[in-house]
N, C-alpha and C. Protein backbone atom coordinates (compact mmCIF):
# COMPACT_ATOMS: atom_id res chain seq x y z
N UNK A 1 -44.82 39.49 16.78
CA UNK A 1 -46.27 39.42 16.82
C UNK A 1 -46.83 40.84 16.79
N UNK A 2 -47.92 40.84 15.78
CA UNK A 2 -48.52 42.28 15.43
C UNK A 2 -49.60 42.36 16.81
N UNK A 3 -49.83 42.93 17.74
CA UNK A 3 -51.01 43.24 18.23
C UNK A 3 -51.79 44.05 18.21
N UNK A 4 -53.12 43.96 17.74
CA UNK A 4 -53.98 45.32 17.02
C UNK A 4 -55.08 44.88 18.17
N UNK A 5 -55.54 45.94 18.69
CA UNK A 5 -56.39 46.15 19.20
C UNK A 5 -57.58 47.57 18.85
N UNK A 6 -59.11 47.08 18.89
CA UNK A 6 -60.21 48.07 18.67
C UNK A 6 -61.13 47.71 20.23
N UNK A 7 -61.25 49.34 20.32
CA UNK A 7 -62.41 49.41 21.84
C UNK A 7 -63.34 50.54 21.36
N UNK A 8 -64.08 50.96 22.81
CA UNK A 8 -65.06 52.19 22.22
C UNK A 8 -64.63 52.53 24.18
N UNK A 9 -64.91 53.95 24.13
CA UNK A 9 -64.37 54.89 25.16
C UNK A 9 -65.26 55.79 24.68
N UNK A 10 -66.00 56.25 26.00
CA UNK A 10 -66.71 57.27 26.22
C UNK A 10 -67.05 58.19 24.93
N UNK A 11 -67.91 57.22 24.31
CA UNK A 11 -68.23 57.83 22.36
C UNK A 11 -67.30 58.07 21.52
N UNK A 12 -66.29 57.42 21.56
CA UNK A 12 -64.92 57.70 20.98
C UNK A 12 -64.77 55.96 20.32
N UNK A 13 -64.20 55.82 19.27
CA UNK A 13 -64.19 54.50 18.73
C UNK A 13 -62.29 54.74 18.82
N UNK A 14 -61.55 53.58 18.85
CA UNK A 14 -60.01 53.88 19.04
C UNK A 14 -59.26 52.04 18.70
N UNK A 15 -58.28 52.80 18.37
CA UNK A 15 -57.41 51.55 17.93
C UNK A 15 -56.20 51.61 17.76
N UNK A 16 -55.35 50.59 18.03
CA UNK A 16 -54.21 50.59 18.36
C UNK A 16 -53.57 49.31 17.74
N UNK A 17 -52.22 49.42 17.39
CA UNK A 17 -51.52 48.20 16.25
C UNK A 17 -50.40 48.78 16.86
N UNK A 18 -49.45 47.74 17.32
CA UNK A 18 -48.05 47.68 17.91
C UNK A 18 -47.37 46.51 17.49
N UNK A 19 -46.29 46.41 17.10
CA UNK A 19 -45.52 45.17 17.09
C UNK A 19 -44.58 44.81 15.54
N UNK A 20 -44.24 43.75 15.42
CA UNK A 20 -43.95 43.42 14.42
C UNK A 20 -43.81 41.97 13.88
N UNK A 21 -44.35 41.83 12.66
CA UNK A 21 -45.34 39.89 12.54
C UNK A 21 -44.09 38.77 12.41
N UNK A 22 -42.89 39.27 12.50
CA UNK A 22 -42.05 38.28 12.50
C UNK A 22 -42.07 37.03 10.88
N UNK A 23 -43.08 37.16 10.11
CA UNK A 23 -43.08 35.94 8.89
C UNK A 23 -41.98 35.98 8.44
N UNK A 24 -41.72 36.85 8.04
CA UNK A 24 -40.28 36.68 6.98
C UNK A 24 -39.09 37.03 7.85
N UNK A 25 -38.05 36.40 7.14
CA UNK A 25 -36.54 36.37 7.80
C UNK A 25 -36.19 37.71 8.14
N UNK A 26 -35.40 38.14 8.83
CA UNK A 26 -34.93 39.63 8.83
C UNK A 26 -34.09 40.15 7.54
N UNK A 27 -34.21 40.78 7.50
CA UNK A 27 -33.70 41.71 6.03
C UNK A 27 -34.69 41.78 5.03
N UNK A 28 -35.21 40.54 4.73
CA UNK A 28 -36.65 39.82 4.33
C UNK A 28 -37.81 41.28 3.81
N UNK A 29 -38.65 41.32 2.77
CA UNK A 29 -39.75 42.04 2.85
C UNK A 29 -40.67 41.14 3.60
N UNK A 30 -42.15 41.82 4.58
CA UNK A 30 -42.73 40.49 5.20
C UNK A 30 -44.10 41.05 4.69
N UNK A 31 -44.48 40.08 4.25
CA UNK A 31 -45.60 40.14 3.38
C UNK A 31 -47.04 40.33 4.78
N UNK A 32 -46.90 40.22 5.82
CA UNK A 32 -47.78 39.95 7.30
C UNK A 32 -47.76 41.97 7.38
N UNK A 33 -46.55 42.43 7.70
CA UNK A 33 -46.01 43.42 8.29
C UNK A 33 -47.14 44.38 7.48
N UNK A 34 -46.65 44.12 5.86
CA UNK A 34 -46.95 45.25 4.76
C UNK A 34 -48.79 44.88 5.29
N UNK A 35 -49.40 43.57 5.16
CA UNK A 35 -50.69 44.24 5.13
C UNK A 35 -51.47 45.05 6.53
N UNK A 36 -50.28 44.67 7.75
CA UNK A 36 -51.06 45.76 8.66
C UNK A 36 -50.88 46.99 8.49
N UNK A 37 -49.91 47.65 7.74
CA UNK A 37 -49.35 48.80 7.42
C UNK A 37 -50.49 49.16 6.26
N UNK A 38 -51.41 48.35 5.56
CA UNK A 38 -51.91 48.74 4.14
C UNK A 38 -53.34 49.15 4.84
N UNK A 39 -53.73 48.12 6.36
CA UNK A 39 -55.13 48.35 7.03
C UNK A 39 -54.95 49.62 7.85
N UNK A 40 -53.95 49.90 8.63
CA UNK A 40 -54.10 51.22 9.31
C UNK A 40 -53.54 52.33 8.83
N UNK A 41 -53.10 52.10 7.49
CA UNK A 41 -53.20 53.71 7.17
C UNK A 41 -54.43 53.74 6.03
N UNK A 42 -54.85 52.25 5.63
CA UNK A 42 -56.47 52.74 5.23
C UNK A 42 -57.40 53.38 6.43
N UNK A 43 -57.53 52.84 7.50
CA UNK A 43 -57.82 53.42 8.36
C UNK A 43 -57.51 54.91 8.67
N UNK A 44 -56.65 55.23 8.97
CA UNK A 44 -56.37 56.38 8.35
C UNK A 44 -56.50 57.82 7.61
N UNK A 45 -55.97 57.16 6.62
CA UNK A 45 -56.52 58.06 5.11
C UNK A 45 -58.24 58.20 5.30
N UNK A 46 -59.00 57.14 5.36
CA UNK A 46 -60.47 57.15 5.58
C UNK A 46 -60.61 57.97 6.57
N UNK A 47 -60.57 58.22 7.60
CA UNK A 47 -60.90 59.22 9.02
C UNK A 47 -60.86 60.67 8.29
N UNK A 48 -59.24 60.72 7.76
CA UNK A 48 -59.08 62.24 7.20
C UNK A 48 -59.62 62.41 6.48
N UNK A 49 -59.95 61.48 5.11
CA UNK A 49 -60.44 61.63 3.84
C UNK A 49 -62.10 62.67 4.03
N UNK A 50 -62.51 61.53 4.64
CA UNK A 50 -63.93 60.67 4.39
C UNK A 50 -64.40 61.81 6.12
N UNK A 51 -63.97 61.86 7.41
CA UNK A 51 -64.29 61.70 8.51
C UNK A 51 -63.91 63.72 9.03
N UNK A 52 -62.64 63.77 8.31
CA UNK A 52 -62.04 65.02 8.57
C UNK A 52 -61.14 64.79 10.02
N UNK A 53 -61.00 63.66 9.94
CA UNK A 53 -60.01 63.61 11.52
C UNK A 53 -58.20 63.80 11.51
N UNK A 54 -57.73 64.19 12.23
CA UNK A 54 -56.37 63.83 11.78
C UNK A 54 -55.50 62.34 12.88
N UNK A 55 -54.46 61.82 12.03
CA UNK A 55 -54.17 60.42 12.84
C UNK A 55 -52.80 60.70 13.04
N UNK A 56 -52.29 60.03 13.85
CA UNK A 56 -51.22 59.95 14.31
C UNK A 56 -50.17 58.84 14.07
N UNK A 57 -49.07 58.74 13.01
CA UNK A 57 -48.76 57.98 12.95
C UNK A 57 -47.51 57.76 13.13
N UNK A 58 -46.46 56.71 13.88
CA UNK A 58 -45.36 56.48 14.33
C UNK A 58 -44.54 55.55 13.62
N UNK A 59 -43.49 55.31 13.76
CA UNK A 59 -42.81 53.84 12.91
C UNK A 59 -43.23 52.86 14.02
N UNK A 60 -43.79 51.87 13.51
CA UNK A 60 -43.97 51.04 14.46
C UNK A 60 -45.06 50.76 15.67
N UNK A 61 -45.76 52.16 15.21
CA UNK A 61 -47.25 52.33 16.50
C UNK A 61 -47.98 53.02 15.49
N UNK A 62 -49.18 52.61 15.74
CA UNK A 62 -50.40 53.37 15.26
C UNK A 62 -51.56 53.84 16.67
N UNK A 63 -52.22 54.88 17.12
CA UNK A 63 -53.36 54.99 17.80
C UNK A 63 -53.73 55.75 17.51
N UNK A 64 -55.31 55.47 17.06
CA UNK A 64 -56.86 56.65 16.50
C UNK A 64 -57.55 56.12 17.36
N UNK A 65 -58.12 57.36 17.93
CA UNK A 65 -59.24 57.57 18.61
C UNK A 65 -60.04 58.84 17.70
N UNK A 66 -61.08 58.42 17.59
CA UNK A 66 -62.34 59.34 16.99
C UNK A 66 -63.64 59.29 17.27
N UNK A 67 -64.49 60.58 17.40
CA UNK A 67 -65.51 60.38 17.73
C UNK A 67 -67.06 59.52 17.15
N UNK A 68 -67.40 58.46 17.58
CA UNK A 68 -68.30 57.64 16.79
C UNK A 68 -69.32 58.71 16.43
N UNK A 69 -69.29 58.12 15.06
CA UNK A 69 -70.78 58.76 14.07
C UNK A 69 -70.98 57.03 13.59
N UNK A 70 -71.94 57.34 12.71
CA UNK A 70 -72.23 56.19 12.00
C UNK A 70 -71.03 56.04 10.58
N UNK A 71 -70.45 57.58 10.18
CA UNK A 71 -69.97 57.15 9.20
C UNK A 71 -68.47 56.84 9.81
N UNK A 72 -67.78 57.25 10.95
CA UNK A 72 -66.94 56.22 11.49
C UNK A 72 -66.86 54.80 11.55
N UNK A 73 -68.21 54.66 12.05
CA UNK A 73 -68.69 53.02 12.37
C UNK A 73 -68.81 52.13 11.33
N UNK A 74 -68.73 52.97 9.88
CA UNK A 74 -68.67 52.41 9.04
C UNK A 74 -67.06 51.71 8.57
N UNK A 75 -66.34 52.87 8.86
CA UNK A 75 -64.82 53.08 8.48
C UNK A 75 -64.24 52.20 9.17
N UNK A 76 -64.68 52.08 10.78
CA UNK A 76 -63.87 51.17 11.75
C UNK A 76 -64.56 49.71 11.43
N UNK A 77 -65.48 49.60 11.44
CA UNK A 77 -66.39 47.99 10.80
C UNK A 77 -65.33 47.72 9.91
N UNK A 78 -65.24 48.30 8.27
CA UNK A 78 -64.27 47.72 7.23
C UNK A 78 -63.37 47.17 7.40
N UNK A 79 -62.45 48.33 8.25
CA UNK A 79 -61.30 47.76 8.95
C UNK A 79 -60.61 46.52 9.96
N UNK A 80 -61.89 46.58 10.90
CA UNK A 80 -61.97 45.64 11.48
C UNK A 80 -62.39 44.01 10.91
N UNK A 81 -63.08 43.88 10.14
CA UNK A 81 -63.39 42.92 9.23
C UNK A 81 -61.80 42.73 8.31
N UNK A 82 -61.33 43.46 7.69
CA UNK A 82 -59.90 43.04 7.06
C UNK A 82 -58.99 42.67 8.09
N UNK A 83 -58.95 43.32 9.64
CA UNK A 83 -58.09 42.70 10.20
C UNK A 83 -58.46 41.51 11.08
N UNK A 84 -59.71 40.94 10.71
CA UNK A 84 -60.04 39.82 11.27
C UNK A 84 -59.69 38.80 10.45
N UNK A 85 -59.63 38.96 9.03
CA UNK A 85 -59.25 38.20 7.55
C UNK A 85 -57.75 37.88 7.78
N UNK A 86 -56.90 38.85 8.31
CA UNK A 86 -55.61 38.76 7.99
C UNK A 86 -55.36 37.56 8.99
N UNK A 87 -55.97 37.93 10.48
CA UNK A 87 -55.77 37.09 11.45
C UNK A 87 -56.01 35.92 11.37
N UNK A 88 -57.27 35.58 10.56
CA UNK A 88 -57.23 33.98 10.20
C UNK A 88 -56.54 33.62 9.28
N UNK A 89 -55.66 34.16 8.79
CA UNK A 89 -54.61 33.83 7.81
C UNK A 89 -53.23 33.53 8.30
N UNK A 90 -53.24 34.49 9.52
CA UNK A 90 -51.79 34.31 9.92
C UNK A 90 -51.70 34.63 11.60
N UNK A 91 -52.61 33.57 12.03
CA UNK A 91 -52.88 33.94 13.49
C UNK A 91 -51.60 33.43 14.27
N UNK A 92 -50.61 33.23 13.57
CA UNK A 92 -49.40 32.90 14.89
C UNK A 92 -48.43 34.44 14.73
N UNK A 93 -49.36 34.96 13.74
CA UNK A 93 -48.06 36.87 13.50
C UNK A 93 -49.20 37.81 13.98
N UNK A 94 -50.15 37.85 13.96
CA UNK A 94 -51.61 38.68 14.49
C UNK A 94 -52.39 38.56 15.35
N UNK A 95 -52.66 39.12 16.07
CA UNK A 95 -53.50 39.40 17.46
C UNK A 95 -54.45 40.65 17.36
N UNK A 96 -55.80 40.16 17.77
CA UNK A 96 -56.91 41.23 17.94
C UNK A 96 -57.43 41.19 19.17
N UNK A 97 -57.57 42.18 19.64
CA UNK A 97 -58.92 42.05 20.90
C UNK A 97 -59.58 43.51 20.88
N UNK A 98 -60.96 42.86 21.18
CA UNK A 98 -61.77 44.07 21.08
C UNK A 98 -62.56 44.54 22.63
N UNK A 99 -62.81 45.69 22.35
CA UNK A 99 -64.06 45.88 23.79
C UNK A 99 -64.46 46.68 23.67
N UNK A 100 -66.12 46.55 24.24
CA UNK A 100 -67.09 47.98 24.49
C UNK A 100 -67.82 47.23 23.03
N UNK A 101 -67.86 46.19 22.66
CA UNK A 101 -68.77 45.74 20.91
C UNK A 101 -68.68 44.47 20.88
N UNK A 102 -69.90 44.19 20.19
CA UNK A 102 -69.98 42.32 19.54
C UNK A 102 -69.05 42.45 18.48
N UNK A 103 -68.62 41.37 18.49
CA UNK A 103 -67.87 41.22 16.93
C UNK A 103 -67.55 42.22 16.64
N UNK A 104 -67.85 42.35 14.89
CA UNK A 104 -67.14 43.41 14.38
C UNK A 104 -68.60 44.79 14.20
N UNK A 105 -69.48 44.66 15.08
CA UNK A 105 -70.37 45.75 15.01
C UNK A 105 -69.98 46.87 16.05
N UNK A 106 -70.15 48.25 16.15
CA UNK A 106 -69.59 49.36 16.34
C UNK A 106 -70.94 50.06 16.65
N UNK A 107 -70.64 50.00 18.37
CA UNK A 107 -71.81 51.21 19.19
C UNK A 107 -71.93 52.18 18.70
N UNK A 108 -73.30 53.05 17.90
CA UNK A 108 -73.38 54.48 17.98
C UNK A 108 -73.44 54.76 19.05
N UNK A 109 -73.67 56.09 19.32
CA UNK A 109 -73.87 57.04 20.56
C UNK A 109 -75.30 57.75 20.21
């Protein structure tokens, strides 16, 4: 089970993806795995691209924390919306929880 989680911290927007979606057999390519891997390093790439942030990335862990602007709020919204898509697709391999926001809208400061 993938668990992705998005919060907001003291003007800081942050997120976190741990786990692994289990769909496919082991040895298996898993078609679940690849698209959380395709959302957080879009996530990602966008911060540095687009944001100028740098991310941190692990085999197997992802966590960004960045400071909310609007054009973050834009970057983390997208994201968050694709990983709400995936989850209704494959909610027995994906897990979200959010805090500090409605839905998928994102506190300025």
């Amino acid at each position: 089970m993938v668990k992705v989680r998005f919060w907001q911290e003291g003007g800081r927007f942050c997120f976190s993806c741990k786990g692994h979606a289990g769909f496919a057999k082991q040895g298996e390519p898993d078609i679940v795995c690849a698209a959380v891997s395709a959302l957080s390093m879009t996530l990602c790439n966008a911060l540095v691209h687009c944001a100028g942030f740098h991310c941190k990335v692990q085999s197997g862990d992802v966590f960004v924390s960045c400071a909310a602007s609007l054009r973050t709020a834009y970057i983390f919204e997208t994201i968050t919306v694709g990983f709400y898509g995936l989850t209704a697709r494959y909610p027995e391999h994906v897990t979200i929880s959010q805090a500090g926001q409605g839905g998928t809208k994102w506190n300025i400061p």
